[in-house]
Protein backbone atom coordinates (compact mmCIF):
# COMPACT_ATOMS: atom_id res chain seq x y z
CA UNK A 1 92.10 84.13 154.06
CA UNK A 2 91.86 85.06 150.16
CA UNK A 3 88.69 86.89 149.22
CA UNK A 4 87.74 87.72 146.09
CA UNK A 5 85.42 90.51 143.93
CA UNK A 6 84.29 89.64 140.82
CA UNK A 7 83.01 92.45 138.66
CA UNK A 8 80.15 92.43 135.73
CA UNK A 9 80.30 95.23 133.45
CA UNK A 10 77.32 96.77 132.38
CA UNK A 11 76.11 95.33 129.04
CA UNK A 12 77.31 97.65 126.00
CA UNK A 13 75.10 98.10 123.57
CA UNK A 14 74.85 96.53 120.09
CA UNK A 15 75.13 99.16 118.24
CA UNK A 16 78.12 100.53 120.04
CA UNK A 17 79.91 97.49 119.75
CA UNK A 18 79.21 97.39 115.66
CA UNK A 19 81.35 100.76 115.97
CA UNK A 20 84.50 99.62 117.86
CA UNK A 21 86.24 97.83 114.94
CA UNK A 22 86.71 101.00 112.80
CA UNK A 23 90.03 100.61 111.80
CA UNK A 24 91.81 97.47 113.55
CA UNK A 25 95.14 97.98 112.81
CA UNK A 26 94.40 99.66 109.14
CA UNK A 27 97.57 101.87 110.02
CA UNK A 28 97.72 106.31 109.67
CA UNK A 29 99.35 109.28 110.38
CA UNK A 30 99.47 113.77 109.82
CA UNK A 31 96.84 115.29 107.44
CA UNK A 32 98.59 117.22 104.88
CA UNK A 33 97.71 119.49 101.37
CA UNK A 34 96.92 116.92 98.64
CA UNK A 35 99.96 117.64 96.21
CA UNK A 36 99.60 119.59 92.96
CA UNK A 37 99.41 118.63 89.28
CA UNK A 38 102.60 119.46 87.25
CA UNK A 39 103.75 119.39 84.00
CA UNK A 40 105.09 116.34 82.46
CA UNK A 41 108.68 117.04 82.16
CA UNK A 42 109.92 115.89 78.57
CA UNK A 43 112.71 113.42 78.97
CA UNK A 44 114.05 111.44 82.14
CA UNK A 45 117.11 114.38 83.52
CA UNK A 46 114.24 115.99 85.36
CA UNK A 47 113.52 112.62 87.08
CA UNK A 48 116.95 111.96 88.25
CA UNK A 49 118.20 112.62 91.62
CA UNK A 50 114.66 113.24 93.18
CA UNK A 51 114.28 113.25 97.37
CA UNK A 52 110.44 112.43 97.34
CA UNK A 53 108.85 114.75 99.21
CA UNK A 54 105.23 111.99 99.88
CA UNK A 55 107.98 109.45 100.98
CA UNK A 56 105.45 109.17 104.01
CA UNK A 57 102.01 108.75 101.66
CA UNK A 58 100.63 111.73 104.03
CA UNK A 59 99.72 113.98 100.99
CA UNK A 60 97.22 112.99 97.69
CA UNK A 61 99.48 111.24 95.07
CA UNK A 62 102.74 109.31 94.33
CA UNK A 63 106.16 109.66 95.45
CA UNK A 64 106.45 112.91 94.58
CA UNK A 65 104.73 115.97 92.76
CA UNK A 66 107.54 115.74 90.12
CA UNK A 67 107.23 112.15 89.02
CA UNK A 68 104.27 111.02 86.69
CA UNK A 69 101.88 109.01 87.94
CA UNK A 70 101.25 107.07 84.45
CA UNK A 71 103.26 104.18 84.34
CA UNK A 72 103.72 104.01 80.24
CA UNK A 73 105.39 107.77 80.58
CA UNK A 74 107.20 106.52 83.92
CA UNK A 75 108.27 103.53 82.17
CA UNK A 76 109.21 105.41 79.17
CA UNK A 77 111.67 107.69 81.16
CA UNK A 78 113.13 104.59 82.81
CA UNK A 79 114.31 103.05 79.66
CA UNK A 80 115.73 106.24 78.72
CA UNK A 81 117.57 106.34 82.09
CA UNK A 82 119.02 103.11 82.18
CA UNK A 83 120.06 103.23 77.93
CA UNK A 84 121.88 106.28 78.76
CA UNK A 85 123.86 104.50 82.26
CA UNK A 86 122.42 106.71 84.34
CA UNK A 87 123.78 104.33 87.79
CA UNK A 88 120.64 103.20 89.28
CA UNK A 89 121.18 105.15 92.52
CA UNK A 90 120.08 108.40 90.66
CA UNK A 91 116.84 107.04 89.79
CA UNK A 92 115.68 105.33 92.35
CA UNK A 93 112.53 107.15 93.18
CA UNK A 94 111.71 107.11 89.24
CA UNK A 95 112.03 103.50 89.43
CA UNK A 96 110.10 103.65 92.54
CA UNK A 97 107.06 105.12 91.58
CA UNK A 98 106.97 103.11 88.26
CA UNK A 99 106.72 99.70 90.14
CA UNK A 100 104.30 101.58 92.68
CA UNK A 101 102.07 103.08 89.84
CA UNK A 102 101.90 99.90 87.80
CA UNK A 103 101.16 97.98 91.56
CA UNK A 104 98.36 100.70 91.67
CA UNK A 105 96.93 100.65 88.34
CA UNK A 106 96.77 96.56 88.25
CA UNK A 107 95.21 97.17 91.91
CA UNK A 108 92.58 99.66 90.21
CA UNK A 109 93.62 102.41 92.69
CA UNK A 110 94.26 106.25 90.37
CA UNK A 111 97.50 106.65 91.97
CA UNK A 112 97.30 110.79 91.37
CA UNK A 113 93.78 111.39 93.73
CA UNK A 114 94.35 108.68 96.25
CA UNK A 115 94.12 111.33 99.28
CA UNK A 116 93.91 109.73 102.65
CA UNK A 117 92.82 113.20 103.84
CA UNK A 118 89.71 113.37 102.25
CA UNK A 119 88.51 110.35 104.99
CA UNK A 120 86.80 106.76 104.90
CA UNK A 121 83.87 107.83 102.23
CA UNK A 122 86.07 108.94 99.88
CA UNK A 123 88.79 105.86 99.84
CA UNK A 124 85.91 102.93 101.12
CA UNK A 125 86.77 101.60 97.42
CA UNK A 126 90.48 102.12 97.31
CA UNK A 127 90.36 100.48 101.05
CA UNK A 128 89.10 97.32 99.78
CA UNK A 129 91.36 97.20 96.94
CA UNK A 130 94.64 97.32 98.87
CA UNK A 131 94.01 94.58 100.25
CA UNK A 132 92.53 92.73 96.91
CA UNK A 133 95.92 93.66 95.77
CA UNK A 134 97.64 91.70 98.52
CA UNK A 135 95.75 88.91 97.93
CA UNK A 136 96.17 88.64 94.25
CA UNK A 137 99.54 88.64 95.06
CA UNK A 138 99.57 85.61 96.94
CA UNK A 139 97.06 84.19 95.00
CA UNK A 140 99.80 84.49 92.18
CA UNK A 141 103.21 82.95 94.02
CA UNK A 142 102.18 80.66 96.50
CA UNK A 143 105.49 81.86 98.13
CA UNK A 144 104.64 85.31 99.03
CA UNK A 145 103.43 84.38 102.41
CA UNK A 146 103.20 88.38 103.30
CA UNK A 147 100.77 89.23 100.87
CA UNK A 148 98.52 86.49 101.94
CA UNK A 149 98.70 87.42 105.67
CA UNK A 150 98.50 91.49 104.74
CA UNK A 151 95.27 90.81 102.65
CA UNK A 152 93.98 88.40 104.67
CA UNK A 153 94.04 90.60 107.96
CA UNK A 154 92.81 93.23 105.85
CA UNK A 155 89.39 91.59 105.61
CA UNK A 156 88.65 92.49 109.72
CA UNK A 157 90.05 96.27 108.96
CA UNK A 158 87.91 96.65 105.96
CA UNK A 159 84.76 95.32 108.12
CA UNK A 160 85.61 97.64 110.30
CA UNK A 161 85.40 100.30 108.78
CA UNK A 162 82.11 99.62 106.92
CA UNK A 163 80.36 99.41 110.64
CA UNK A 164 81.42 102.98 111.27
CA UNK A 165 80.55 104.01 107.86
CA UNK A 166 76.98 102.60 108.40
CA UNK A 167 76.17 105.43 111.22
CA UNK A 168 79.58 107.17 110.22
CA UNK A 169 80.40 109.78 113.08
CA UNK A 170 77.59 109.06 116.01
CA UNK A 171 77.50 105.27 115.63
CA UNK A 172 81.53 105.66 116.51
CA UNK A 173 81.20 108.15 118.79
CA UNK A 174 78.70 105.64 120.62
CA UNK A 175 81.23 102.78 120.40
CA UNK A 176 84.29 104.49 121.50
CA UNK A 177 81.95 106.35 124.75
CA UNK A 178 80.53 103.06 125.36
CA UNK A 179 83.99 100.95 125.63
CA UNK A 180 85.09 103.95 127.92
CA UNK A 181 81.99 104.19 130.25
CA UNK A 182 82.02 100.38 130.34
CA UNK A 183 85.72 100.71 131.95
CA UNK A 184 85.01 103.41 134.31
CA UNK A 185 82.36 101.49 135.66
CA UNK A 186 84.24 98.60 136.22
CA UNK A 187 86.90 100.85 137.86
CA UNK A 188 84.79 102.30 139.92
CA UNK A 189 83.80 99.33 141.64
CA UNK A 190 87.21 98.64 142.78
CA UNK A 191 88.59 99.55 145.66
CA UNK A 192 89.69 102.75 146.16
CA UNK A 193 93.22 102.27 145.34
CA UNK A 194 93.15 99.24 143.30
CA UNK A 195 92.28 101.39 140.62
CA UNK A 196 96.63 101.95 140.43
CA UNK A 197 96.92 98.15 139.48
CA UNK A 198 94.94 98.89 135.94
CA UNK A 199 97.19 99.71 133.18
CA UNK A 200 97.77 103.33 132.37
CA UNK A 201 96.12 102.88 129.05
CA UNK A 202 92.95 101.21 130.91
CA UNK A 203 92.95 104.66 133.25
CA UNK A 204 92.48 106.88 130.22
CA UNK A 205 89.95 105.33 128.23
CA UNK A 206 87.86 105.22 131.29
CA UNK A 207 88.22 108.94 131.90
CA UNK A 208 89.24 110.21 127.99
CA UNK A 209 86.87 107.59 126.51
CA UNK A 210 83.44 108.81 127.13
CA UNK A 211 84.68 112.61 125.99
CA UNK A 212 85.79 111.50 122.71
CA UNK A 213 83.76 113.57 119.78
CA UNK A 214 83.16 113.00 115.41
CA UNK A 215 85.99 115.52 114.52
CA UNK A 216 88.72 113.12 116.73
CA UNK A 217 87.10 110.01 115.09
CA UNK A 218 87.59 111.46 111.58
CA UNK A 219 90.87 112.65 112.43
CA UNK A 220 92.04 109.06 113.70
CA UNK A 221 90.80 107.21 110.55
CA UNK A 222 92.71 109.57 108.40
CA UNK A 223 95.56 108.72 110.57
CA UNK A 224 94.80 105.14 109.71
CA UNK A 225 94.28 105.59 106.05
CA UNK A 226 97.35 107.61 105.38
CA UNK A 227 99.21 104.58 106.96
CA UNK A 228 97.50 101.94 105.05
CA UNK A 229 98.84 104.09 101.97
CA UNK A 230 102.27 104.65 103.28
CA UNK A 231 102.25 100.63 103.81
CA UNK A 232 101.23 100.63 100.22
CA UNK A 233 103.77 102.72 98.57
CA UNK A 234 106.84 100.10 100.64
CA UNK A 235 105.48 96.92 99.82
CA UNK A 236 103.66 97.13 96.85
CA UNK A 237 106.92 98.46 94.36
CA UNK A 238 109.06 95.42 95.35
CA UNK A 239 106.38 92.78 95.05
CA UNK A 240 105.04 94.08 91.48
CA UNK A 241 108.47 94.05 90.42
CA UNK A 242 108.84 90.63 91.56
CA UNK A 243 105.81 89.38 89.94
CA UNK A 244 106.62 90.86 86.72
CA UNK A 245 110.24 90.89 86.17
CA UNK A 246 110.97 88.27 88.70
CA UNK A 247 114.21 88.89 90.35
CA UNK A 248 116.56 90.69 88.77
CA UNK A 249 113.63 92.82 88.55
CA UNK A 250 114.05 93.33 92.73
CA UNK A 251 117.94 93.32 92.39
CA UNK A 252 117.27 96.51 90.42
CA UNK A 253 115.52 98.03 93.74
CA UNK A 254 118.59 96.90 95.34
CA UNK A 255 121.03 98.47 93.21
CA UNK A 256 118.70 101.95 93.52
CA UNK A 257 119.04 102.03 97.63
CA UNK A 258 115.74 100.77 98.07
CA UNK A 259 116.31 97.48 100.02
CA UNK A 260 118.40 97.52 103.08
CA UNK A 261 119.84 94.31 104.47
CA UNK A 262 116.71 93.04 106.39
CA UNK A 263 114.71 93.25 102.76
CA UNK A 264 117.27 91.16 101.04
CA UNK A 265 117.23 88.60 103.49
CA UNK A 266 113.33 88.31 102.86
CA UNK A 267 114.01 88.03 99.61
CA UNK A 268 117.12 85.36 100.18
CA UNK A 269 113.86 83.71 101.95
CA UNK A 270 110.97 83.85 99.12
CA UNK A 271 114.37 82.71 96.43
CA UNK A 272 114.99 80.01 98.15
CA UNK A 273 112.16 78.09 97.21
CA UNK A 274 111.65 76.17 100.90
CA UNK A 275 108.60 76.96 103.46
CA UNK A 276 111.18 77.67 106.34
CA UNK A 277 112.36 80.42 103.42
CA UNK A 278 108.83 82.14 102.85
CA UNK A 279 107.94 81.81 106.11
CA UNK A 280 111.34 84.06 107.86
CA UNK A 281 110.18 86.50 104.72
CA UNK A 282 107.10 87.32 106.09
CA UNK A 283 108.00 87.80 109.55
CA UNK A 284 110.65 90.00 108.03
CA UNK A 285 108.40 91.95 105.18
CA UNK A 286 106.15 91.88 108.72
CA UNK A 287 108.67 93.39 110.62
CA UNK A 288 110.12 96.30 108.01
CA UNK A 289 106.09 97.08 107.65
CA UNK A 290 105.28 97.38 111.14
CA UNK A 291 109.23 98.56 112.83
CA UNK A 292 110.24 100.78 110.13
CA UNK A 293 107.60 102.20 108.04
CA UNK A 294 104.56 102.98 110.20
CA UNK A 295 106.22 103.01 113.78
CA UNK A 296 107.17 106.69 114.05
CA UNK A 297 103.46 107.53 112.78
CA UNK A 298 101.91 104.70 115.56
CA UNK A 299 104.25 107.09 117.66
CA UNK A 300 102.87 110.10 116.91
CA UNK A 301 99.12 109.12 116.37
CA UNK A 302 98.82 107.34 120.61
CA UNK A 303 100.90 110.75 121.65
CA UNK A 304 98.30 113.30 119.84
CA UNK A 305 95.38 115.09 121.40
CA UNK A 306 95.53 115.14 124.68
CA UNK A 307 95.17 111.46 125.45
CA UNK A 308 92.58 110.90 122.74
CA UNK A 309 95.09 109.46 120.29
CA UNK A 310 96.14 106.69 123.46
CA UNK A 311 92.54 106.11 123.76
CA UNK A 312 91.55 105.56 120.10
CA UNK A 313 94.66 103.68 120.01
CA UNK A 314 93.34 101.64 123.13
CA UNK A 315 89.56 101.01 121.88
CA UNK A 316 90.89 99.53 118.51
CA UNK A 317 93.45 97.44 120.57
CA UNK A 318 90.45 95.75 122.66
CA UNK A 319 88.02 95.02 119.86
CA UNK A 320 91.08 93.95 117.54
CA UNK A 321 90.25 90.34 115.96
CA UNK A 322 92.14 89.57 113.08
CA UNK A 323 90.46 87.84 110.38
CA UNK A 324 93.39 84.99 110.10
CA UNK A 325 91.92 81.67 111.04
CA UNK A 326 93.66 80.53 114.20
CA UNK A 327 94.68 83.95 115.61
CA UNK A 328 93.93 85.53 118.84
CA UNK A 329 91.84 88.59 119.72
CA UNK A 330 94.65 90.82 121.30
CA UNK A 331 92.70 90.48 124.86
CA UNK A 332 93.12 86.96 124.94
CA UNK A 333 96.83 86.94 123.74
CA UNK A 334 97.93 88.81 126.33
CA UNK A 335 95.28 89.53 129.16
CA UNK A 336 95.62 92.26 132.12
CA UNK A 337 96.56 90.18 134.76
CA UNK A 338 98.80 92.38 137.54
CA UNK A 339 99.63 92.06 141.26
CA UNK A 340 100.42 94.73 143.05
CA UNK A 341 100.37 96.73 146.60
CA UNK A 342 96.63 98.87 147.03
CA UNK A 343 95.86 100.35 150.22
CA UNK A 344 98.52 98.53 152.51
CA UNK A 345 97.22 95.32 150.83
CA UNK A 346 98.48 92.68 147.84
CA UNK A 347 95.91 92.40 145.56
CA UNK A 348 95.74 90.71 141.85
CA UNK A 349 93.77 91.98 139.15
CA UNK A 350 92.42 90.22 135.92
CA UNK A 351 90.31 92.34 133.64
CA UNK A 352 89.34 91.14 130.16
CA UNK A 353 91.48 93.95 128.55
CA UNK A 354 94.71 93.44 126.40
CA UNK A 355 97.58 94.17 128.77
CA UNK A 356 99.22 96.07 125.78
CA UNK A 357 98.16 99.29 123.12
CA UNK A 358 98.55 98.00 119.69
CA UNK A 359 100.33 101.63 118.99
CA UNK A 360 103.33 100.68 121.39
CA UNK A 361 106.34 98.94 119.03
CA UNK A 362 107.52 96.20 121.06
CA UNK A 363 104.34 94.73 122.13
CA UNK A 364 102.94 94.95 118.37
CA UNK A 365 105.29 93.55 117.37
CA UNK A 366 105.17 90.23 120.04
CA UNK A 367 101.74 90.09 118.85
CA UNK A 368 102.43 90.18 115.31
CA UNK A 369 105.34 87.68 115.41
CA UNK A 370 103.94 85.59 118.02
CA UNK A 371 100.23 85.00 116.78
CA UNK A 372 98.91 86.26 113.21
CA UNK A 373 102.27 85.44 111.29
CA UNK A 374 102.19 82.03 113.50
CA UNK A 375 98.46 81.49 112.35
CA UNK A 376 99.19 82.44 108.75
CA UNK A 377 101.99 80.09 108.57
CA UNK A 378 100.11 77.08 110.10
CA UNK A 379 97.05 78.15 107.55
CA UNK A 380 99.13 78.50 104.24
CA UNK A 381 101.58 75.19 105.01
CA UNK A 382 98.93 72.68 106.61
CA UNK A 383 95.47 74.08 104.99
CA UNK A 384 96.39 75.81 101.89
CA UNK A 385 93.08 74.94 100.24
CA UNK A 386 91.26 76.89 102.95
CA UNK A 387 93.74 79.60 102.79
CA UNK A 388 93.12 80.04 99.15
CA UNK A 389 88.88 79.59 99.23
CA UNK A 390 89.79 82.62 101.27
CA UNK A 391 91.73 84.74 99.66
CA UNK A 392 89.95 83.83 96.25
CA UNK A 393 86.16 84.86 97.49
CA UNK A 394 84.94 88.27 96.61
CA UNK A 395 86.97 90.48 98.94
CA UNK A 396 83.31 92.82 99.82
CA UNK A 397 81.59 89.14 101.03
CA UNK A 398 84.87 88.07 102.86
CA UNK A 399 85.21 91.90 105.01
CA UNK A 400 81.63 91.36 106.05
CA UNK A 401 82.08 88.30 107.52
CA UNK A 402 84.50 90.01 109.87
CA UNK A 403 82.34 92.83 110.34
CA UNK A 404 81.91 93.69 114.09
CA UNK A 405 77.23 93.36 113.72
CA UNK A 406 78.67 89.82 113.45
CA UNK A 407 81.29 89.37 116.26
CA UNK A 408 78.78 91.66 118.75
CA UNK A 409 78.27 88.43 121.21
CA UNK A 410 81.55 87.49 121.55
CA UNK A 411 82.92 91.48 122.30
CA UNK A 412 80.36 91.82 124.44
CA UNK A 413 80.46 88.67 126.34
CA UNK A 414 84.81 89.38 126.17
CA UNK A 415 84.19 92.65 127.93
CA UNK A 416 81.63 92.12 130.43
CA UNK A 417 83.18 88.92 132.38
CA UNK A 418 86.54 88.25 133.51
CA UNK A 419 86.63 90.88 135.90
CA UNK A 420 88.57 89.85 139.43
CA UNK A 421 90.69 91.25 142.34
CA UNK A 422 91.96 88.81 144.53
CA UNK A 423 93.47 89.86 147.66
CA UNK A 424 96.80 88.02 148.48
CA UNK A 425 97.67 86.94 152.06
């Protein structure tokens, strides 16, 4: 005889839920000192052989404290470098920063104060325009399937991030309790032991959830904005080049260290002028964003603070919705559903909670490969009209279409049904 509990959470409220979408995968890591000004160093020899020391885009600035940040003096120096043979290898991060600061000045961003650490109301601007940037990109080359996806996605993170902006700390505060309340009640009306089939990440937001305060808010979307930047300083370099100087422009970036094999194989891809080409490029470009540059900082931020990194982690996991037509809410791609031994009984659980943490690599990454890249291909080879109305729109009026005081009914009606333990003969 099968019987069966089905569980209603409590409604969240509104407001709350307007909260929740702070920073959907917007990407972060460490605070650090914003770097100093220097002194412009007369002549390229002082720019050769540099180690940057803001490889990681955690402090204010470029590449390094060293390097210029103008890209006429950058450029300059460059010329010099390669008139003189200097072998590309010993200025690589002078060549570097110069595609990064002309990718920054054409994006409107002042590459020497962008400062993650000085939080959202400081870089709300400079937010927007990363992913503007992006878009012009693929707005440019059709073939830069990447770019369209990055900036395209960006358009939920951005709308995000205006809805905790609107109420800033206690409007989040109120999101991230309520999500985390909401879960403990539904755990509570399991029983007793059942409560071991939820996912470990489920268990902490319901206990770590409703404790949450401002200062671990602020220090999560800091976190977030430093890897948005760090994204920023990887992607943008190779693309401007590309764009501009096409690509012997990128072969350049080659010859410097800066690709490794999995980069020239995108590019193979985008060169080889056939969708099947652009399309492995962006799950590649997809891949080096999300497996080599931010994953050690994902790492760090769901292991920080005593379980409130997992459960910020967690909250932006569930009320994840990227903004590409066709793509799943995380929750719906892969749903808790777990059987399992409770109290000398078999029991199987649904709960309308993703069955991953967007923070952990491998299941980002299934999520990535297997439903916004799918989405973005589908959308840029079979409705590329409606994939550039999209991209082309003013990027403010596309973000608040995402924003989460529009997508409040369907989080709340995600979170409050679905709820079931069956018990298994």
């Amino acid at each position: 005889m099968r019987s069966r509990i089905f569980i209603r959470l409590p409604a969240l409220r509104t407001a709350a839920i307007r909260g929740v979408l702070l920073a959907l995968g917007l990407a972060a890591v460490a605070t650090a000192a914003p770097a100093a000004a220097v002194a412009q160093p007369a002549g390229y020899a002082a720019l050769l052989d540099i180690t940057p020391a803001n490889a990681k885009a955690e402090q204010a600035g470029g590449l390094d404290p060293l390097l210029p940040t103008d890209p006429a003096v950058l450029g300059d120096s460059l010329d010099a470098a390669r008139a003189a043979g200097v072998p590309a290898g010993r200025y690589s991060a002078l060549l570097h920063q110069y595609w990064l600061a002309r990718g920054a000045r054409a994006a409107g961003i002042d590459l020497a104060t962008w400062d993650p650490n000085t939080g959202l109301a400081a870089n709300a601007t400079l937010v927007d325009r990363v992913y503007e940037n992006y878009g012009r990109y693929q707005r440019a080359r059709t073939e830069l399937y990447w770019a369209g996806m990055a900036g395209m996605a960006g358009a939920s993170f951005t709308g995000g991030f205006w809805d905790l902006d609107m109420g800033r700390a206690a409007l989040g505060v109120d999101a991230v309790r309520g999500i985390g309340g909401a879960v403990a009640a539904a755990t509570g009306a399991l029983p007793g032991a059942a409560t071991a089939l939820l996912p470990p990440d489920a268990r902490v937001l319901a206990t770590v959830g409703p404790t949450v305060t401002a200062q671990d808010l602020d220090w999560y979307q800091k976190r977030l904005l430093i890897m948005q930047k760090h994204i920023f300083f990887d992607m943008v370099p190779m693309h401007e080049a590309y764009l501009t100087g096409g690509p012997a422009a990128v072969d350049e970036l080659d010859a410097a260290g800066l690709l490794d094999d999995n980069a020239r194989a995108a590019w193979a891809g985008i060169y080889s002028g056939t969708p099947a080409g652009y399309a492995d490029a962006m799950v590649r470009m997809a891949d080096r964003e999300q497996n080599q540059v931010v994953a050690d900082q994902w790492d760090a931020t769901s292991a920080a603070r005593g379980g409130v990194g997992r459960a910020l982690t967690y909250v932006t996991t569930i009320a994840a919705k990227p903004s590409v037509p066709g793509s799943q809410a995380p929750g719906v791609f892969a749903p808790v559903s777990v059987t399992g031994e409770a109290a000398g009984a078999t029991y199987r659980l649904r709960a309308p909670l993703p069955d991953f943490n967007w923070a952990d690599r491998g299941p980002r990454w299934t999520y990535i490969a297997g439903d916004i890249a799918v989405a973005y291909r589908r959308l840029a080879e079979d409705r590329p009209g409606v994939a550039a109305a999209l991209l082309t729109q003013p990027f403010r009026q596309f973000a608040d279409q995402q924003r989460a005081v529009h997508r409040a009914p369907d989080l709340l009606r995600d979170l409050s049904t679905g709820w079931s333990l069956e018990r298994l003969p």
